[in-house]
N, C-alpha and C. Protein backbone atom coordinates (compact mmCIF):
# COMPACT_ATOMS: atom_id res chain seq x y z
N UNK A 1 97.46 70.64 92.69
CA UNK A 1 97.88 71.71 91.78
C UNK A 1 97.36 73.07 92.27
N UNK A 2 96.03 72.81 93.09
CA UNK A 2 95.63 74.33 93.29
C UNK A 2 96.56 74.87 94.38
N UNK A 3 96.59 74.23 95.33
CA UNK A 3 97.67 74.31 96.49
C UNK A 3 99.09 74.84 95.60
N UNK A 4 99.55 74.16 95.07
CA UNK A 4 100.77 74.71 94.22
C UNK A 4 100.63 75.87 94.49
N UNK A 5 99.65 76.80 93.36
CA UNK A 5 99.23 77.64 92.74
C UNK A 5 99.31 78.91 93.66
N UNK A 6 98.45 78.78 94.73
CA UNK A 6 98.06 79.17 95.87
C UNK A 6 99.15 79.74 96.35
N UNK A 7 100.61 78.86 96.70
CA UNK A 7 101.56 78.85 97.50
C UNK A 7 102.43 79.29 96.82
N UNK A 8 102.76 79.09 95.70
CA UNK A 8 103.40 80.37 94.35
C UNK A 8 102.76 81.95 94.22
N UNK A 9 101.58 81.92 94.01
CA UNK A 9 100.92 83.31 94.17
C UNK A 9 101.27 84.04 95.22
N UNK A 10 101.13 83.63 96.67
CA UNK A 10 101.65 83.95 97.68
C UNK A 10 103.21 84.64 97.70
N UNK A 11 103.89 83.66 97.18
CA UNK A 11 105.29 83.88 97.30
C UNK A 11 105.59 85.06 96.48
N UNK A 12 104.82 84.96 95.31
CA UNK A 12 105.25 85.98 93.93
C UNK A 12 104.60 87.56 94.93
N UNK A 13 103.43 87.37 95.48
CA UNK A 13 102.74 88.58 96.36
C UNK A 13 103.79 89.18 97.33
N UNK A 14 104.32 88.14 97.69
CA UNK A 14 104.60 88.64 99.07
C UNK A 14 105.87 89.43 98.40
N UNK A 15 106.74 88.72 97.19
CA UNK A 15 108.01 89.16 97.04
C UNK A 15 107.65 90.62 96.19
N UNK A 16 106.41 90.80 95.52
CA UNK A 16 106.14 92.28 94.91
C UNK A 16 106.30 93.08 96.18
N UNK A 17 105.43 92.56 97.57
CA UNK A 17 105.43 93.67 98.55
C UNK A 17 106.54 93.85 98.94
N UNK A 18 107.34 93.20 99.34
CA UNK A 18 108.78 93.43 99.88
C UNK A 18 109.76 94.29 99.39
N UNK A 19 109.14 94.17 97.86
CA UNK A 19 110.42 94.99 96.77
C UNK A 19 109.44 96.30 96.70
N UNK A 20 108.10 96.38 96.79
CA UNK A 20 107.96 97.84 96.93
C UNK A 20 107.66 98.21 98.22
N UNK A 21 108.21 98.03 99.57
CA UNK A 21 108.25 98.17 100.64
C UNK A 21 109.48 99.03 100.83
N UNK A 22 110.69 98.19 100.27
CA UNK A 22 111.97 98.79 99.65
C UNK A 22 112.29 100.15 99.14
N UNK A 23 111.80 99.79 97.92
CA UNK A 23 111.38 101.53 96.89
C UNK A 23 111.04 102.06 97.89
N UNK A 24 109.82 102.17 98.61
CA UNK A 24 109.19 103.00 99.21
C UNK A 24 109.53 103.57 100.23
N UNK A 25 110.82 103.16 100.55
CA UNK A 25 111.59 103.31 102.25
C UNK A 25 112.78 104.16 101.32
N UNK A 26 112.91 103.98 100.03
CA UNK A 26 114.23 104.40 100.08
C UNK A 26 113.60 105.91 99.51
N UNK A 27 112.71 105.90 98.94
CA UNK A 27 112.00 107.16 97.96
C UNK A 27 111.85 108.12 99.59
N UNK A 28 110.92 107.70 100.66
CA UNK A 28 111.28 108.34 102.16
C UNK A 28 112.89 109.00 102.15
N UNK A 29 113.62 107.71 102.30
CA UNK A 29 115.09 108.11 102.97
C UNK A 29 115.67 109.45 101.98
N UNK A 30 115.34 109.22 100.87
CA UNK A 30 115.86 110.79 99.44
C UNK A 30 114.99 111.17 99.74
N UNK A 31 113.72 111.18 99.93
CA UNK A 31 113.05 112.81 100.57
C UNK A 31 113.14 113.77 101.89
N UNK A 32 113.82 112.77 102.83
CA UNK A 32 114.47 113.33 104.50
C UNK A 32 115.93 114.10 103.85
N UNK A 33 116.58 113.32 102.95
CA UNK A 33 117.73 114.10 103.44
C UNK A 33 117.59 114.73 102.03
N UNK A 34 116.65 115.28 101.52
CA UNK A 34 117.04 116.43 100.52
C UNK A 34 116.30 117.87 101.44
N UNK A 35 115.26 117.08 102.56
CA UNK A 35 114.74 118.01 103.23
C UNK A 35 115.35 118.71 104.12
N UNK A 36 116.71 117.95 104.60
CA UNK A 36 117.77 118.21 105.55
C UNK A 36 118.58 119.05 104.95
N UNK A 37 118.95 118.95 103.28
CA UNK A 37 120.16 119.68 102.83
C UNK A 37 119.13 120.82 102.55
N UNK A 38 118.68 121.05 102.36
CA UNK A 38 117.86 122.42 102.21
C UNK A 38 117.22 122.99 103.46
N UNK A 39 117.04 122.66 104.41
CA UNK A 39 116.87 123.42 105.54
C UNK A 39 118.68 123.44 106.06
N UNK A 40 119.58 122.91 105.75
CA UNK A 40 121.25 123.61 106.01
C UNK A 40 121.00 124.82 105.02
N UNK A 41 121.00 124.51 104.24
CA UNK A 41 120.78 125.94 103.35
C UNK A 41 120.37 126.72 103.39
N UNK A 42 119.44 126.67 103.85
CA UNK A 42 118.36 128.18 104.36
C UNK A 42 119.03 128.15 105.58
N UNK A 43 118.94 127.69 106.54
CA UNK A 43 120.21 128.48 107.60
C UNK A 43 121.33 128.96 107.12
N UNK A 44 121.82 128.43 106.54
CA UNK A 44 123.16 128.98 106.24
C UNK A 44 122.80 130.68 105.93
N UNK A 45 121.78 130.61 104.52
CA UNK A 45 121.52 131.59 103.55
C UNK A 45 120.96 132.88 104.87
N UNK A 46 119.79 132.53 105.54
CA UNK A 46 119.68 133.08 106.87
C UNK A 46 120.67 134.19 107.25
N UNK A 47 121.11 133.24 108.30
CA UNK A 47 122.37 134.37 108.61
C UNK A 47 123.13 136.06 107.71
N UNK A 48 123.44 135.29 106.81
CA UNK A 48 124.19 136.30 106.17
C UNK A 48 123.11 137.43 105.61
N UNK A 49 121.81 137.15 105.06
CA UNK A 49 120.62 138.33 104.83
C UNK A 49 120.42 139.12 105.90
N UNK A 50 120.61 138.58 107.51
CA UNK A 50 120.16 139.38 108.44
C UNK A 50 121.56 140.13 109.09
């Protein structure tokens, strides 16, 4: 039973890390490309002030 236990805990661990491995890649991927659409923007905006 402890073995069970052990080898369930594991599984339940490993599957929390995986799913916030996830989140955490995707929370990255929306912070690159909001960093991308706003540096287009300030170029864009750029230009036309100078």
């Amino acid at each position: 039973m402890f073995v069970l236990g052990m080898i369930k805990g594991t599984i339940i661990g490993m599957g929390i890390g995986v799913m916030s491995g996830l989140a955490l890649k995707e929370v990255c991927k929306m912070k690159k490309k909001k960093d991308q659409i706003s540096k287009t923007e300030s170029d864009i905006i750029d230009p036309e002030n100078s």
